[in-house]
PDB file of N, CA and C in Angstrom:
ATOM      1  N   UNK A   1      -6.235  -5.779  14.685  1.00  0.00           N
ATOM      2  CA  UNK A   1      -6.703  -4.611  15.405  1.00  0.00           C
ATOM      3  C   UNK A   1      -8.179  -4.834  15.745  1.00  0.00           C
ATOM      4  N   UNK A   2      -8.447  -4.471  16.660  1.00  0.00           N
ATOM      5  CA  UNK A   2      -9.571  -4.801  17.109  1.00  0.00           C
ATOM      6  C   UNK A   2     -10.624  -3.933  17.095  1.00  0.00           C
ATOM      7  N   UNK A   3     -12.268  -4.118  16.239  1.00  0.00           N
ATOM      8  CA  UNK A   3     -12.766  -3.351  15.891  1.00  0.00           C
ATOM      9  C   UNK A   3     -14.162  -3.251  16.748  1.00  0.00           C
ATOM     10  N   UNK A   4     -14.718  -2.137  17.095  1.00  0.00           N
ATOM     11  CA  UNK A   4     -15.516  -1.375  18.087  1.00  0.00           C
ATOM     12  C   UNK A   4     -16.744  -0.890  17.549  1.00  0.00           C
ATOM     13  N   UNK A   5     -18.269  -1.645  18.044  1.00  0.00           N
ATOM     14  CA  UNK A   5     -19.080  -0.665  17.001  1.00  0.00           C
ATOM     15  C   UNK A   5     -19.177   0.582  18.325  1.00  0.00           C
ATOM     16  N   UNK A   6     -19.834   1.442  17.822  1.00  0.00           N
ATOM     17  CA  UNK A   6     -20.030   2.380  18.124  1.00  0.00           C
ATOM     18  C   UNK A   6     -20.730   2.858  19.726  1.00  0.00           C
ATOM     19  N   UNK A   7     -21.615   2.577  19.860  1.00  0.00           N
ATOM     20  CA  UNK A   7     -22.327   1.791  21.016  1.00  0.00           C
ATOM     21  C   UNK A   7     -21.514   1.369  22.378  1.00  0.00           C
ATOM     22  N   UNK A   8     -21.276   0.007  21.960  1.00  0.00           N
ATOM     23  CA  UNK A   8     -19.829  -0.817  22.894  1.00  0.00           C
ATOM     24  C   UNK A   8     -18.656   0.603  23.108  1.00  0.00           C
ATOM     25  N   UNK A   9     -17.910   1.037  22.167  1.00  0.00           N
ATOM     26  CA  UNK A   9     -17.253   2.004  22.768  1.00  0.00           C
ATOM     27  C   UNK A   9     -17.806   2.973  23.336  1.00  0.00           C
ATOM     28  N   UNK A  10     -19.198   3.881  23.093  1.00  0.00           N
ATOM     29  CA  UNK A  10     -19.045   5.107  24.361  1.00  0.00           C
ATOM     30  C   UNK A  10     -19.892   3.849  25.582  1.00  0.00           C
ATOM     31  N   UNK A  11     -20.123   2.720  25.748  1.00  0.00           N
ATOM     32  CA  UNK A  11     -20.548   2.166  26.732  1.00  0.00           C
ATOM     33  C   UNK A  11     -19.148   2.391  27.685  1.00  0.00           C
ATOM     34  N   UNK A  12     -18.292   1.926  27.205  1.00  0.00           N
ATOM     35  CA  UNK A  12     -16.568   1.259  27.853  1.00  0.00           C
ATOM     36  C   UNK A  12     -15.766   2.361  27.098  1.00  0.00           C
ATOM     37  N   UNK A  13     -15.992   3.277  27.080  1.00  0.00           N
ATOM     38  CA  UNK A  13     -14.753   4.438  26.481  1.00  0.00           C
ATOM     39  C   UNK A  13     -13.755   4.839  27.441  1.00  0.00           C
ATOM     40  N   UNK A  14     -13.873   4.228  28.716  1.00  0.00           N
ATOM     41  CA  UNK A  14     -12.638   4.934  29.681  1.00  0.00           C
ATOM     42  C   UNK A  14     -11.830   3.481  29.866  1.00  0.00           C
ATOM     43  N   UNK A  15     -11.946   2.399  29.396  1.00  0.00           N
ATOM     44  CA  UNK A  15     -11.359   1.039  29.624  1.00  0.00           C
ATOM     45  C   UNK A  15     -10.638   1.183  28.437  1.00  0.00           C
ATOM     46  N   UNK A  16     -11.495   1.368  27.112  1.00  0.00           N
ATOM     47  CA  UNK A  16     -10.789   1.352  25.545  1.00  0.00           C
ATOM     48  C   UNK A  16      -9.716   2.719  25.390  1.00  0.00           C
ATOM     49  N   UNK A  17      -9.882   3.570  26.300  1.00  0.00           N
ATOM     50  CA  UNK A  17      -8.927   4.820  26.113  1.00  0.00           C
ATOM     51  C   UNK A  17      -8.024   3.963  26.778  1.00  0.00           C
ATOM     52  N   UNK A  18      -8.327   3.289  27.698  1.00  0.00           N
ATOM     53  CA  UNK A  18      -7.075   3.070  28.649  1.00  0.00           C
ATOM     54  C   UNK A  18      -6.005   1.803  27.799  1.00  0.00           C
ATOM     55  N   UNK A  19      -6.516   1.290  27.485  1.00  0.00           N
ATOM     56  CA  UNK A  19      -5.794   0.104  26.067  1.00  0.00           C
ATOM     57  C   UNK A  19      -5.191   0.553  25.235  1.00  0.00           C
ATOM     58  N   UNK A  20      -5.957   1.970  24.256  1.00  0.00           N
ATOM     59  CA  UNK A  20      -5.093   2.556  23.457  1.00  0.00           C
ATOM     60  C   UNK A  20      -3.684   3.263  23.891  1.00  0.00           C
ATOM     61  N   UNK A  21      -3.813   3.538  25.311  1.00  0.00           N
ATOM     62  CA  UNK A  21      -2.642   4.132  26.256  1.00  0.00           C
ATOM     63  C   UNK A  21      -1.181   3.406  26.128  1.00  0.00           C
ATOM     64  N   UNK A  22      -2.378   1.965  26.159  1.00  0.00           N
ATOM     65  CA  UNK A  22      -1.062   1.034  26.953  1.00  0.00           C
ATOM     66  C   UNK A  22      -0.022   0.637  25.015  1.00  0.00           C
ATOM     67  N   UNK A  23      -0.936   1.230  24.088  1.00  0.00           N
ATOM     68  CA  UNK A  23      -0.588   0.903  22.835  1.00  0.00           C
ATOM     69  C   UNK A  23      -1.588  -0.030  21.964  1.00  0.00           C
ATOM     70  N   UNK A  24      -2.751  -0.607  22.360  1.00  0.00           N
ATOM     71  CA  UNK A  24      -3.902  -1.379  21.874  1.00  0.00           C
ATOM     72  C   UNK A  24      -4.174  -0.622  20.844  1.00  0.00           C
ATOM     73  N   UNK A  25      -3.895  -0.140  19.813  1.00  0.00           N
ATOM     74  CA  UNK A  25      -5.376   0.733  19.021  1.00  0.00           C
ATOM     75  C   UNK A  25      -6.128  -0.003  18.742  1.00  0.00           C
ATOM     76  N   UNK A  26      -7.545   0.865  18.480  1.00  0.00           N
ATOM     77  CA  UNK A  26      -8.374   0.034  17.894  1.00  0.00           C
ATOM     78  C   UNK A  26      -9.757   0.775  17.362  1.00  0.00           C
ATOM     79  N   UNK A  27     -10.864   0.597  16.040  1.00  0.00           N
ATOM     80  CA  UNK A  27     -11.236   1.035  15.082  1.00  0.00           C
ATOM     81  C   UNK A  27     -12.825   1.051  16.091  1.00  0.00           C
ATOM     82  N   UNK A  28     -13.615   1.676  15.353  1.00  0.00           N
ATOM     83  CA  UNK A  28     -14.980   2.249  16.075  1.00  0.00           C
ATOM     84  C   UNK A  28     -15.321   2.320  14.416  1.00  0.00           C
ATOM     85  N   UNK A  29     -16.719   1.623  14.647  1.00  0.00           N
ATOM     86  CA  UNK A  29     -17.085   1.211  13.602  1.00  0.00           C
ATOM     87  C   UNK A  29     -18.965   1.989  13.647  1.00  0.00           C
ATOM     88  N   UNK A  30     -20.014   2.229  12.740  1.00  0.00           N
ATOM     89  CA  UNK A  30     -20.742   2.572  12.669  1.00  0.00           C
ATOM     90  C   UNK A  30     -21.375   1.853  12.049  1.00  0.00           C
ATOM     91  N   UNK A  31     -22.474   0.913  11.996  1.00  0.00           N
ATOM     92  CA  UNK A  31     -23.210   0.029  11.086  1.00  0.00           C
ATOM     93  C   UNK A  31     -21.991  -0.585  10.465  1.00  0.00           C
ATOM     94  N   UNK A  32     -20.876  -1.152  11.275  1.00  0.00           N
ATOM     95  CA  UNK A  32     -20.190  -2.361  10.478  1.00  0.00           C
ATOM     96  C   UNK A  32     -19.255  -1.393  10.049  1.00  0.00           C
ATOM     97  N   UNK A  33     -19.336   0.011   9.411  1.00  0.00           N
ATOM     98  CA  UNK A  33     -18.190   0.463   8.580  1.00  0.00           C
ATOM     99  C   UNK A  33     -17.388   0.927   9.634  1.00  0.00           C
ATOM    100  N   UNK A  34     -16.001   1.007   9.262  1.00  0.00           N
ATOM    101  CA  UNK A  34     -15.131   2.061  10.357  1.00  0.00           C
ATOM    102  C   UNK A  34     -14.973   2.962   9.927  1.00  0.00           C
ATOM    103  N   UNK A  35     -15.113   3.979  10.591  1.00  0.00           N
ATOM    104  CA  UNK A  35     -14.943   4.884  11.142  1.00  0.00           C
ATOM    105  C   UNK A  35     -14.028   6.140  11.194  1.00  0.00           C
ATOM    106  N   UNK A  36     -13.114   5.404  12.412  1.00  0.00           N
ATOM    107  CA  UNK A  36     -12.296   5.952  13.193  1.00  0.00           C
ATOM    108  C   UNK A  36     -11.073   5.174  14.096  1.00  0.00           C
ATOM    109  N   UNK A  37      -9.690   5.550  13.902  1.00  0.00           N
ATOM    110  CA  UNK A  37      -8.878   4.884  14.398  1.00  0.00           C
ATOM    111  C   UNK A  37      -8.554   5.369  15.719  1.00  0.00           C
ATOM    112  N   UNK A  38      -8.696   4.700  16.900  1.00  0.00           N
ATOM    113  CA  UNK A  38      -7.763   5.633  18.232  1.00  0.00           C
ATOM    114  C   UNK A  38      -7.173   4.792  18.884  1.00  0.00           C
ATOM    115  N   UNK A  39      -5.536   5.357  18.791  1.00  0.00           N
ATOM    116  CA  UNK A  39      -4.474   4.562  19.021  1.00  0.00           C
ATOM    117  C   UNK A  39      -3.555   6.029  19.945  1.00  0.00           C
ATOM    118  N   UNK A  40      -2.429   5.317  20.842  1.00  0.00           N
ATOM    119  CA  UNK A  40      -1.948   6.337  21.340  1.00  0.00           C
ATOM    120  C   UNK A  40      -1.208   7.289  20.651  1.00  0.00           C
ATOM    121  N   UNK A  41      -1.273   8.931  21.505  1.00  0.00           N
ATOM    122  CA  UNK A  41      -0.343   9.597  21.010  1.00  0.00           C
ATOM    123  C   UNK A  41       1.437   9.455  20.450  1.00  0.00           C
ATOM    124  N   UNK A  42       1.844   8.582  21.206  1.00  0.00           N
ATOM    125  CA  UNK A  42       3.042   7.802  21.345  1.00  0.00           C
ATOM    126  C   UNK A  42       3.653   6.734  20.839  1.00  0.00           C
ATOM    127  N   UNK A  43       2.096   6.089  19.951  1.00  0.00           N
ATOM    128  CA  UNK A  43       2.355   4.771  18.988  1.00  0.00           C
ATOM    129  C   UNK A  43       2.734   5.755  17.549  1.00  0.00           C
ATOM    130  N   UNK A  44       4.187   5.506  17.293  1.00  0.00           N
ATOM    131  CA  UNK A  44       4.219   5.512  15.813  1.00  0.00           C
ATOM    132  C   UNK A  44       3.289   4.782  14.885  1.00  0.00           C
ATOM    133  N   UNK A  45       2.581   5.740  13.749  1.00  0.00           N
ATOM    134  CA  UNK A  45       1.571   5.584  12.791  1.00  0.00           C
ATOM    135  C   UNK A  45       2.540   4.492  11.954  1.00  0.00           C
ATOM    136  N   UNK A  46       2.014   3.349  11.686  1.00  0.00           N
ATOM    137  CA  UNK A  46       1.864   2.550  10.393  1.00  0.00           C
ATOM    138  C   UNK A  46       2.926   2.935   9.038  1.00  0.00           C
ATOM    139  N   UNK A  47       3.935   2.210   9.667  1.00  0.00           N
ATOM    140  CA  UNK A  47       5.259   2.874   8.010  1.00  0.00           C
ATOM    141  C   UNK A  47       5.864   3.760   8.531  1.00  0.00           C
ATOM    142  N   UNK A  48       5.570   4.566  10.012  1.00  0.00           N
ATOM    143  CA  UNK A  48       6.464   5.464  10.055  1.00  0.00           C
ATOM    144  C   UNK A  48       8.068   5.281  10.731  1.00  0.00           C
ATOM    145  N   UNK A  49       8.931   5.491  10.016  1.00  0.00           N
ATOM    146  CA  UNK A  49       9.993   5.582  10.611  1.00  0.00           C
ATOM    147  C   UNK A  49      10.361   6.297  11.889  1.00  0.00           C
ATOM    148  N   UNK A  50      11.139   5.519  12.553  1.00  0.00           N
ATOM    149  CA  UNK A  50      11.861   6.732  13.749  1.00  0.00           C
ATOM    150  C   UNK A  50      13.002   7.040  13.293  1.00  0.00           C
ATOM    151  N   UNK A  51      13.283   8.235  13.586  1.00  0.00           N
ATOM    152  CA  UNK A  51      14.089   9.493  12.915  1.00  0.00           C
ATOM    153  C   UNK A  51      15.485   9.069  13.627  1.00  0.00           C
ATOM    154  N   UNK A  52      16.678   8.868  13.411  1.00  0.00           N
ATOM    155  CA  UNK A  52      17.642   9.324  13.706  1.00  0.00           C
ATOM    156  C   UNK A  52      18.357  10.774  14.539  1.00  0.00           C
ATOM    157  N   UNK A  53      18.541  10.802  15.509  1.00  0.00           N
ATOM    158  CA  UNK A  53      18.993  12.041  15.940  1.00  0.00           C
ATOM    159  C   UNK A  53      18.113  11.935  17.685  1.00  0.00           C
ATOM    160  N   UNK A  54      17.206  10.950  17.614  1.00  0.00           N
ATOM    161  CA  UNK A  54      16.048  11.537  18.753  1.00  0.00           C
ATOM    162  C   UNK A  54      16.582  11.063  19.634  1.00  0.00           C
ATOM    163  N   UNK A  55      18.063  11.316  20.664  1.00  0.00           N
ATOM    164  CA  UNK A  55      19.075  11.216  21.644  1.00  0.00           C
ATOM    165  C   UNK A  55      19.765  12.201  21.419  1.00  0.00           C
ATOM    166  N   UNK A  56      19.517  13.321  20.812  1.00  0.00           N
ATOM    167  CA  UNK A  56      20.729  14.628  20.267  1.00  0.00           C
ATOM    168  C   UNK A  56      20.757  15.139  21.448  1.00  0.00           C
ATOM    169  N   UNK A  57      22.056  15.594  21.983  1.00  0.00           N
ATOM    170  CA  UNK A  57      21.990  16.351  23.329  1.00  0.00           C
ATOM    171  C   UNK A  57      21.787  15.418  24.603  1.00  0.00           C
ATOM    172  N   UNK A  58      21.300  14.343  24.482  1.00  0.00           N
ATOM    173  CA  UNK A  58      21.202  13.115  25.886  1.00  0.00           C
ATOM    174  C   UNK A  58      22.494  13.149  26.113  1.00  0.00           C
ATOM    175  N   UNK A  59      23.863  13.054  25.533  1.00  0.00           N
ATOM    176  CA  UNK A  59      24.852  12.315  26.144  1.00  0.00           C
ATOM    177  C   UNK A  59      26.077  12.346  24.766  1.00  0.00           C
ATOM    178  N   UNK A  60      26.876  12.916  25.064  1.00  0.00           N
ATOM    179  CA  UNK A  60      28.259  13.280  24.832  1.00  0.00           C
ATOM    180  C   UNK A  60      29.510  11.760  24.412  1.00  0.00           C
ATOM    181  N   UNK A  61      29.970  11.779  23.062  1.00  0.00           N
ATOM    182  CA  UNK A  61      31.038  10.623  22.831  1.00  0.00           C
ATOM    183  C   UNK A  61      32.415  11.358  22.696  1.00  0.00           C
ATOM    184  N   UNK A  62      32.971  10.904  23.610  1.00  0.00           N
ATOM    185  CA  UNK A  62      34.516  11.291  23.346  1.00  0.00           C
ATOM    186  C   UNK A  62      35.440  11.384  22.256  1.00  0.00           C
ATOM    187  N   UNK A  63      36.207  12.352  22.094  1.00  0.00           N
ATOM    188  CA  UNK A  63      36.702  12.931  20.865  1.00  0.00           C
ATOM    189  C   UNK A  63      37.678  11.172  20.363  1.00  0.00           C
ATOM    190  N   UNK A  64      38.249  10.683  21.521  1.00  0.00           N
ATOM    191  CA  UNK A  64      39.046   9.714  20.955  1.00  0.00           C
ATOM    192  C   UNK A  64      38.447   8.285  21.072  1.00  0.00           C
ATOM    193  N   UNK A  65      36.921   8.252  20.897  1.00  0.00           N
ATOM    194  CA  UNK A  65      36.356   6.996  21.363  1.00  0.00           C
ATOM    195  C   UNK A  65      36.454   5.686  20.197  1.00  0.00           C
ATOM    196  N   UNK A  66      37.542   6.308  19.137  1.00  0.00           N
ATOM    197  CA  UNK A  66      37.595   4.796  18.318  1.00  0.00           C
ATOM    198  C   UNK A  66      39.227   4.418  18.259  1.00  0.00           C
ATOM    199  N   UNK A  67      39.920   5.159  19.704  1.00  0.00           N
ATOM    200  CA  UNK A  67      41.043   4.329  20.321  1.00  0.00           C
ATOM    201  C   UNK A  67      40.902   4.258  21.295  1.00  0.00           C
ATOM    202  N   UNK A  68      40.017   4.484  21.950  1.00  0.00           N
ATOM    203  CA  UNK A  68      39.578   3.950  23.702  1.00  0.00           C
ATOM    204  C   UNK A  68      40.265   2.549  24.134  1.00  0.00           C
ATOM    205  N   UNK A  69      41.246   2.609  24.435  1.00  0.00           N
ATOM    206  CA  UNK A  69      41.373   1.170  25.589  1.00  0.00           C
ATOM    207  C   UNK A  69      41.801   0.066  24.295  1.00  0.00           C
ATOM    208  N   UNK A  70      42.623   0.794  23.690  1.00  0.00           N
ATOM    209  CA  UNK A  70      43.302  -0.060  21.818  1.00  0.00           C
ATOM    210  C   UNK A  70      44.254  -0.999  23.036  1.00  0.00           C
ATOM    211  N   UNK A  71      45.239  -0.561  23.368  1.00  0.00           N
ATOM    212  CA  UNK A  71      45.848  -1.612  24.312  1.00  0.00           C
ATOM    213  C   UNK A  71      44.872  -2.965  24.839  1.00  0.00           C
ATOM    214  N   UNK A  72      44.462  -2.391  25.607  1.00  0.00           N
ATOM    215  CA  UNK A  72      43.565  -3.668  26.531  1.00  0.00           C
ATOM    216  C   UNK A  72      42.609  -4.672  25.402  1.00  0.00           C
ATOM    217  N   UNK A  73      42.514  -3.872  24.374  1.00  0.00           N
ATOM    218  CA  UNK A  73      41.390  -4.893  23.927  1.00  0.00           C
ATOM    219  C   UNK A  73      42.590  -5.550  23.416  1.00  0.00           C
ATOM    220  N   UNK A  74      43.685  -5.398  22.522  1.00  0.00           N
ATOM    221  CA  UNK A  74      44.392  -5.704  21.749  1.00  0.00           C
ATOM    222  C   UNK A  74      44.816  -6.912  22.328  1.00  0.00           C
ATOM    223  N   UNK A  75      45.074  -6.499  23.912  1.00  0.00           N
ATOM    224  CA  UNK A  75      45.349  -7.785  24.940  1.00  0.00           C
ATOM    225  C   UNK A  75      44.963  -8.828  25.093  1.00  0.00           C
ATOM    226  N   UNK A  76      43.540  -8.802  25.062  1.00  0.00           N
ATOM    227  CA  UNK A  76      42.363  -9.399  24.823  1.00  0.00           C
ATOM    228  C   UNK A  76      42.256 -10.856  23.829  1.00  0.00           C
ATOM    229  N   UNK A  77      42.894  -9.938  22.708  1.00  0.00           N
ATOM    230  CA  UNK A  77      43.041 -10.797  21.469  1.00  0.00           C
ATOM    231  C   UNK A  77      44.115 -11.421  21.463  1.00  0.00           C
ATOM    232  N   UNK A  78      44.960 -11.241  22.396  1.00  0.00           N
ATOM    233  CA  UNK A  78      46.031 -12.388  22.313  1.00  0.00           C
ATOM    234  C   UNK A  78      47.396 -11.319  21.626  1.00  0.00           C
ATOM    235  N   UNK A  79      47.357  -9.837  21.217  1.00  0.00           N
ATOM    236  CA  UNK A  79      48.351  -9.204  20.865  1.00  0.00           C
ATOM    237  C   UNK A  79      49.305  -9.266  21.881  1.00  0.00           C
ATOM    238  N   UNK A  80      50.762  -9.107  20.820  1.00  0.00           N
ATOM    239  CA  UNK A  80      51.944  -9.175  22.119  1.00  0.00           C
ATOM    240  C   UNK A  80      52.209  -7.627  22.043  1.00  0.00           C
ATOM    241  N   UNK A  81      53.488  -6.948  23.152  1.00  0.00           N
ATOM    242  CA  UNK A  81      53.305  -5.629  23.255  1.00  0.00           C
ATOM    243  C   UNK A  81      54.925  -5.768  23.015  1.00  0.00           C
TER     244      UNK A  81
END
């Protein structure tokens, strides 16, 4: 991660916002120490999991979708009928 003293970033703060956008974060430092992290709204934080469920409501599976097309695949495999 790439670290920023203080200075250098409000010199270039509309280039370094624009990096953290694209997903760059990166640390702003004060006499060497950091600071401050700014990374995008949209970058999952460090360890965090993505949740299960975050497609709920996108799109609908059919009541019989684990015999969908049992014939054809079966065919597939070389089954006789």
């Amino acid at each position: 991660m790439q670290k920023i003293n203080i200075h250098e970033a409000k010199t270039n703060l509309s280039r370094l916002v624009d990096q953290a956008a694209q997903g760059e974060s990166f640390v702003i430092a004060k006499s060497g120490k950091p600071m401050v992290k700014v990374s995008s709204l949209s970058t999952p934080e460090s360890g965090q999991v993505k949740r299960l469920g975050f497609m709920k409501g996108e799109f609908t599976v059919p009541a019989d979708f684990d015999s969908m097309d049992a014939d054809a695949i079966a065919q597939l495999f070389g089954a006789k009928q």
